[in-house]
N, C-alpha and C. Protein backbone atom coordinates (compact mmCIF):
# COMPACT_ATOMS: atom_id res chain seq x y z
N UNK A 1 3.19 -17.71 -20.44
CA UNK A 1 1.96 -17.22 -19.84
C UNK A 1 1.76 -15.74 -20.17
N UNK A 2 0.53 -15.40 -20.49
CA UNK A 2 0.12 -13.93 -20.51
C UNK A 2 -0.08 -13.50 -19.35
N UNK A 3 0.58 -11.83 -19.23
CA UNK A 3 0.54 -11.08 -18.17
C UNK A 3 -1.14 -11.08 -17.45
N UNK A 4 -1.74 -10.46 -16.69
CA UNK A 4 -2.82 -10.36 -15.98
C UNK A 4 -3.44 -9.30 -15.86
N UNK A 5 -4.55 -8.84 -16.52
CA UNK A 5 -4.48 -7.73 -16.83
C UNK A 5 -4.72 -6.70 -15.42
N UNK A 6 -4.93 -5.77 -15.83
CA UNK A 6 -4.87 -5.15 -14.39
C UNK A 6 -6.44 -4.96 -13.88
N UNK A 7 -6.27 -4.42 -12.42
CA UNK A 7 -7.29 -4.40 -11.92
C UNK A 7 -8.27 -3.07 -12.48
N UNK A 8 -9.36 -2.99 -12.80
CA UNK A 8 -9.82 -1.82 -12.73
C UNK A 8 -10.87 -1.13 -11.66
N UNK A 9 -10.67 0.57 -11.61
CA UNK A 9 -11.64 0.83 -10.36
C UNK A 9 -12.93 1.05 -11.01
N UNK A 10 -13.89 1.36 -10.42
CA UNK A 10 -15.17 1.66 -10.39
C UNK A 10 -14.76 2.91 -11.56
N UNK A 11 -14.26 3.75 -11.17
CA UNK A 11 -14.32 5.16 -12.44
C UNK A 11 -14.08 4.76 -13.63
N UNK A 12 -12.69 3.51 -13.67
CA UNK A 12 -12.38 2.99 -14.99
C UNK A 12 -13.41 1.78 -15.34
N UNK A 13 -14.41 1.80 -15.18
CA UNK A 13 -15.74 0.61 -15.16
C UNK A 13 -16.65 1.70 -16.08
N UNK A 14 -16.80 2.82 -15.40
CA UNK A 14 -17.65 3.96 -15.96
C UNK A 14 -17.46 4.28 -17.20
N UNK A 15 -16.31 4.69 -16.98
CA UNK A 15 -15.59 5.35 -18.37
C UNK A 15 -15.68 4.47 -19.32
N UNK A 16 -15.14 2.99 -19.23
CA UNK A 16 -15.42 1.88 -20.51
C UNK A 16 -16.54 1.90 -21.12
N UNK A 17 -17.68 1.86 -19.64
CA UNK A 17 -19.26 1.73 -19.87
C UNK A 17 -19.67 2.89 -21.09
N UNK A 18 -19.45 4.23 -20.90
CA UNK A 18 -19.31 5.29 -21.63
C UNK A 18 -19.07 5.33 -22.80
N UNK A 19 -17.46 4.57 -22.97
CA UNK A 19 -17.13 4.40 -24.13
C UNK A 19 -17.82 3.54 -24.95
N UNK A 20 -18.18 2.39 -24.90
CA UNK A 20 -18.91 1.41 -25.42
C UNK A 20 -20.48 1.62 -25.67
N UNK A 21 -20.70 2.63 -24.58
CA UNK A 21 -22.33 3.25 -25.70
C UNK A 21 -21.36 4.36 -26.47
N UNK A 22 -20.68 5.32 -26.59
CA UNK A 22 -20.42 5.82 -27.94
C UNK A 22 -20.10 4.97 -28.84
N UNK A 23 -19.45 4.00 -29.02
CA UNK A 23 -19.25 2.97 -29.95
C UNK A 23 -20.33 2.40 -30.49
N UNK A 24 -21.50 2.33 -29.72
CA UNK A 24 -22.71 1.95 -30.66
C UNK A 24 -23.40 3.20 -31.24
N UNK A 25 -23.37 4.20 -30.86
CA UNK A 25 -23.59 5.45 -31.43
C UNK A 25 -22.71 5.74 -33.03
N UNK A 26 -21.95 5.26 -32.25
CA UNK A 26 -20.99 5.44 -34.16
C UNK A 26 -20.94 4.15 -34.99
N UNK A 27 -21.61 3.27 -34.55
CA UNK A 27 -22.09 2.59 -35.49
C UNK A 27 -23.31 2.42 -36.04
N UNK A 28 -24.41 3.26 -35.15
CA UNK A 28 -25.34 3.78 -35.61
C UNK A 28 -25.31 4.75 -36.71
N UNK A 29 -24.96 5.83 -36.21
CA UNK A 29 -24.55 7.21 -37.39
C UNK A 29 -23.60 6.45 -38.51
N UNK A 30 -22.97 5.21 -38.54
CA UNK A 30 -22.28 4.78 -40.24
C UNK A 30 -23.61 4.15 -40.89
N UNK A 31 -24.55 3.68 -39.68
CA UNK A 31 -25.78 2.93 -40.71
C UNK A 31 -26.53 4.16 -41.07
N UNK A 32 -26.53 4.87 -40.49
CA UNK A 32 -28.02 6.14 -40.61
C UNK A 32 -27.34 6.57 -42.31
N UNK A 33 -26.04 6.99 -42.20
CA UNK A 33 -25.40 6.89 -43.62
C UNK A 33 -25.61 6.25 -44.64
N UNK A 34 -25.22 5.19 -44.31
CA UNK A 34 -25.35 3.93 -45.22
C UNK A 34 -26.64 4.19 -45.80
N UNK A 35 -27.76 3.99 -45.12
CA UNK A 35 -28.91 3.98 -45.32
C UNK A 35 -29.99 5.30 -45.86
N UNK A 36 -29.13 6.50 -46.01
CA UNK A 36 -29.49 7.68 -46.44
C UNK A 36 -30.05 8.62 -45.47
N UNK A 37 -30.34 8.38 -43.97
CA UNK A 37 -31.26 8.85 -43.29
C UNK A 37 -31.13 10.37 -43.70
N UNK A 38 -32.01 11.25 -42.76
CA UNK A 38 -32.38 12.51 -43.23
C UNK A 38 -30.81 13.04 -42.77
N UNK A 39 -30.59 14.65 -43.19
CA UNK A 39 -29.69 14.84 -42.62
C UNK A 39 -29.43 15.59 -41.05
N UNK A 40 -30.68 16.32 -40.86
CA UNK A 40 -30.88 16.45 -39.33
C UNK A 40 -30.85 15.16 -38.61
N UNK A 41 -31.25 14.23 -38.79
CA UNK A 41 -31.22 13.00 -38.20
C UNK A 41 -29.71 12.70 -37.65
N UNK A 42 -29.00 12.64 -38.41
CA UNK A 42 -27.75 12.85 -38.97
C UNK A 42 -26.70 13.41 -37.84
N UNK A 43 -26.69 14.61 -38.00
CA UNK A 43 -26.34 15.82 -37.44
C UNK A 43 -26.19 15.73 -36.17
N UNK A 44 -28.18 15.12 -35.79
CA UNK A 44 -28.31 15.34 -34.47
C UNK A 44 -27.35 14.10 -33.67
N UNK A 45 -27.18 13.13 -34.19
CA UNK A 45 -26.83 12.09 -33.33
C UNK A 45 -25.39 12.47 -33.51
N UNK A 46 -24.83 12.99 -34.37
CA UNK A 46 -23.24 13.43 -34.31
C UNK A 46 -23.04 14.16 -33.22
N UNK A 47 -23.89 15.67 -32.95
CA UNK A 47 -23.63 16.21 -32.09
C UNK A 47 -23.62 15.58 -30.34
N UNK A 48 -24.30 14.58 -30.81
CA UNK A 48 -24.24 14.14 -29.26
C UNK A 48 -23.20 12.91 -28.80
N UNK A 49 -22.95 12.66 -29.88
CA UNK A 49 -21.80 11.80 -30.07
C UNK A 49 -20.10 12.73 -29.66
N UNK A 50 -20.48 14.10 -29.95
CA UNK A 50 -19.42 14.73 -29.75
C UNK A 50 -19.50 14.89 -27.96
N UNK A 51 -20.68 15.58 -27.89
CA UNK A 51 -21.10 15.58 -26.00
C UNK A 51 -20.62 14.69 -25.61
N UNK A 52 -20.71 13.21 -25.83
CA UNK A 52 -20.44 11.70 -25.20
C UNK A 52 -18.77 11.66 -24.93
N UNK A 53 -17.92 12.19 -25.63
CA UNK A 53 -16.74 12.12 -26.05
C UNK A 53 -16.21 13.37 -25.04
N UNK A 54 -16.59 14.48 -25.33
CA UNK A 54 -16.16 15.73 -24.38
C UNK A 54 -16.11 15.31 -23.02
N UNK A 55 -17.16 14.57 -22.61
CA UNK A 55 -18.09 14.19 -21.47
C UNK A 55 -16.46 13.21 -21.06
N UNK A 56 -16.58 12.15 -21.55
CA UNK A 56 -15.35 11.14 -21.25
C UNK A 56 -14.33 11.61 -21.36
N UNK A 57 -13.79 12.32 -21.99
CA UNK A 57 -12.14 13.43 -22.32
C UNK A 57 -12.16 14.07 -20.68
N UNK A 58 -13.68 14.34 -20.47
CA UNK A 58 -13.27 15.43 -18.76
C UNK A 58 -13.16 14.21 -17.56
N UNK A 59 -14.03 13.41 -17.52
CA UNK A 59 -14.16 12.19 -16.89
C UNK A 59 -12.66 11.50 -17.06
N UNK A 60 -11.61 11.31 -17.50
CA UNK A 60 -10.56 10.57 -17.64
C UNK A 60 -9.50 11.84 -17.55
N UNK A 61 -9.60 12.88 -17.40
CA UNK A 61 -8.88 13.90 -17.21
C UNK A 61 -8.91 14.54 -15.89
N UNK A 62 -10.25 14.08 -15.12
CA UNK A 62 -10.70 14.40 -13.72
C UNK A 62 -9.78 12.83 -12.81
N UNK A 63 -9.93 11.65 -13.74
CA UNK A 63 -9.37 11.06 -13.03
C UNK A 63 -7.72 10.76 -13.20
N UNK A 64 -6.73 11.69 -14.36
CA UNK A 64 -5.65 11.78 -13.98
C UNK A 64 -5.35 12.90 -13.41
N UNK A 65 -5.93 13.94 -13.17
CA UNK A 65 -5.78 15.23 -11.99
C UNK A 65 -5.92 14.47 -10.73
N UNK A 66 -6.67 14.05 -10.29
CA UNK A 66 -6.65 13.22 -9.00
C UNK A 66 -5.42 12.29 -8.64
N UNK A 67 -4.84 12.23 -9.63
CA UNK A 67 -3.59 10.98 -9.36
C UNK A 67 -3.70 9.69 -9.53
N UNK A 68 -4.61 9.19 -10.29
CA UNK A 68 -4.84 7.96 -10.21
C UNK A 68 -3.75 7.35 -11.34
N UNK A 69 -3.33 8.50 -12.33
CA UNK A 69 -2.54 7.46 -13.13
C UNK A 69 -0.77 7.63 -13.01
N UNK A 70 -0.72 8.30 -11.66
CA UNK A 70 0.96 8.44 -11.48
C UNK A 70 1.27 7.37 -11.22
N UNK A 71 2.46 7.37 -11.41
CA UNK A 71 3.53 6.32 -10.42
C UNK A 71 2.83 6.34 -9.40
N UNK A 72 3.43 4.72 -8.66
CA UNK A 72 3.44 4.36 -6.85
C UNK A 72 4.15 5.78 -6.36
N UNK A 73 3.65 6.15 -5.74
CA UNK A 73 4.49 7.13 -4.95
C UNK A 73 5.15 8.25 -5.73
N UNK A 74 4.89 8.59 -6.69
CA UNK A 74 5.16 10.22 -7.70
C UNK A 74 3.45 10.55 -7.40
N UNK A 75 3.59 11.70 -7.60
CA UNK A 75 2.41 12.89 -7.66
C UNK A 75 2.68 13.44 -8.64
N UNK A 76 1.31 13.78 -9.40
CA UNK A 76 0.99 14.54 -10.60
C UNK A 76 1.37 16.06 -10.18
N UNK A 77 2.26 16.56 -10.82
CA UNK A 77 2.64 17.98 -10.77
C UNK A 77 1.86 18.70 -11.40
N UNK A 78 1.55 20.38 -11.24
CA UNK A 78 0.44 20.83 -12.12
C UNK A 78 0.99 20.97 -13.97
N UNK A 79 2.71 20.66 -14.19
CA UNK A 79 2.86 20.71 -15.42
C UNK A 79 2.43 19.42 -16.01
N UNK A 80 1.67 18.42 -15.63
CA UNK A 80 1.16 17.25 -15.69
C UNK A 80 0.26 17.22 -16.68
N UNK A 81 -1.21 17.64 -15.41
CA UNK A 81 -2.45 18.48 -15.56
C UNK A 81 -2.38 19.42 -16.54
N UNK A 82 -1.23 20.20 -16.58
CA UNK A 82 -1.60 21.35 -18.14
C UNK A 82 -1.28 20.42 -19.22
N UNK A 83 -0.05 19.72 -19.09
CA UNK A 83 -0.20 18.94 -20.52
C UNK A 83 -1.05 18.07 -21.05
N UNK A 84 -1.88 17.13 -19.95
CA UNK A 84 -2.89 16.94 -19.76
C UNK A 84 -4.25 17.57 -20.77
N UNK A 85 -4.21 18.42 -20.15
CA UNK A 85 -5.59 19.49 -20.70
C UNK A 85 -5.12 19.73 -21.92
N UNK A 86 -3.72 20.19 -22.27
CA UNK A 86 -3.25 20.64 -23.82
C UNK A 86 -3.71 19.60 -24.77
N UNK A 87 -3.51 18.29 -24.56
CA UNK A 87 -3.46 17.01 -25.30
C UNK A 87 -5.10 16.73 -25.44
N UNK A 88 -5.78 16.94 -24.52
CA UNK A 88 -7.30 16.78 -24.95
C UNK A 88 -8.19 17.88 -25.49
N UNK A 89 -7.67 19.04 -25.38
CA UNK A 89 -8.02 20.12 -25.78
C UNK A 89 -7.73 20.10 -27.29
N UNK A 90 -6.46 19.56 -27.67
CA UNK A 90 -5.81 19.72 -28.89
C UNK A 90 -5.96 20.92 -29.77
């Protein structure tokens, strides 16, 4: 039998939701390519594709500062949270 996957909350509902319109965004911007579009055209939907991404990096970083992804019963220490921020910051 396969395991079960886990439950998800409302924030991790969001965040998927999020992710899955950037995913059509970047498969938009490979057709706008494909297809020669202008290059402001271009550009513009990249840049917001980057917003979409920043946007979800803080959104999934707000929800491991909160503790949602420790252990049962461990708490996120603030050397957590900085490594945290280091790793999405990159």
């Amino acid at each position: 039998m396969t395991p079960e996957p886990p439950t998800l909350t409302q924030a991790d509902e969001r965040i998927l939701k999020r992710l899955r319109r950037i995913e059509g965004q970047v498969r938009g911007l490979q057709r706008m390519i494909e297809e020669g579009r202008d290059c402001h055209e271009v550009l513009t939907l990249l840049s917001g594709i980057r917003s979409a991404l920043d946007a979800s990096g803080e959104a999934i970083l707000e929800q491991y500062a909160s503790g949602c992804r420790a252990q049962p019963g461990e708490a996120v220490t603030p050397q957590d949270v900085v490594r945290a921020v280091k790793l999405l910051r990159g």
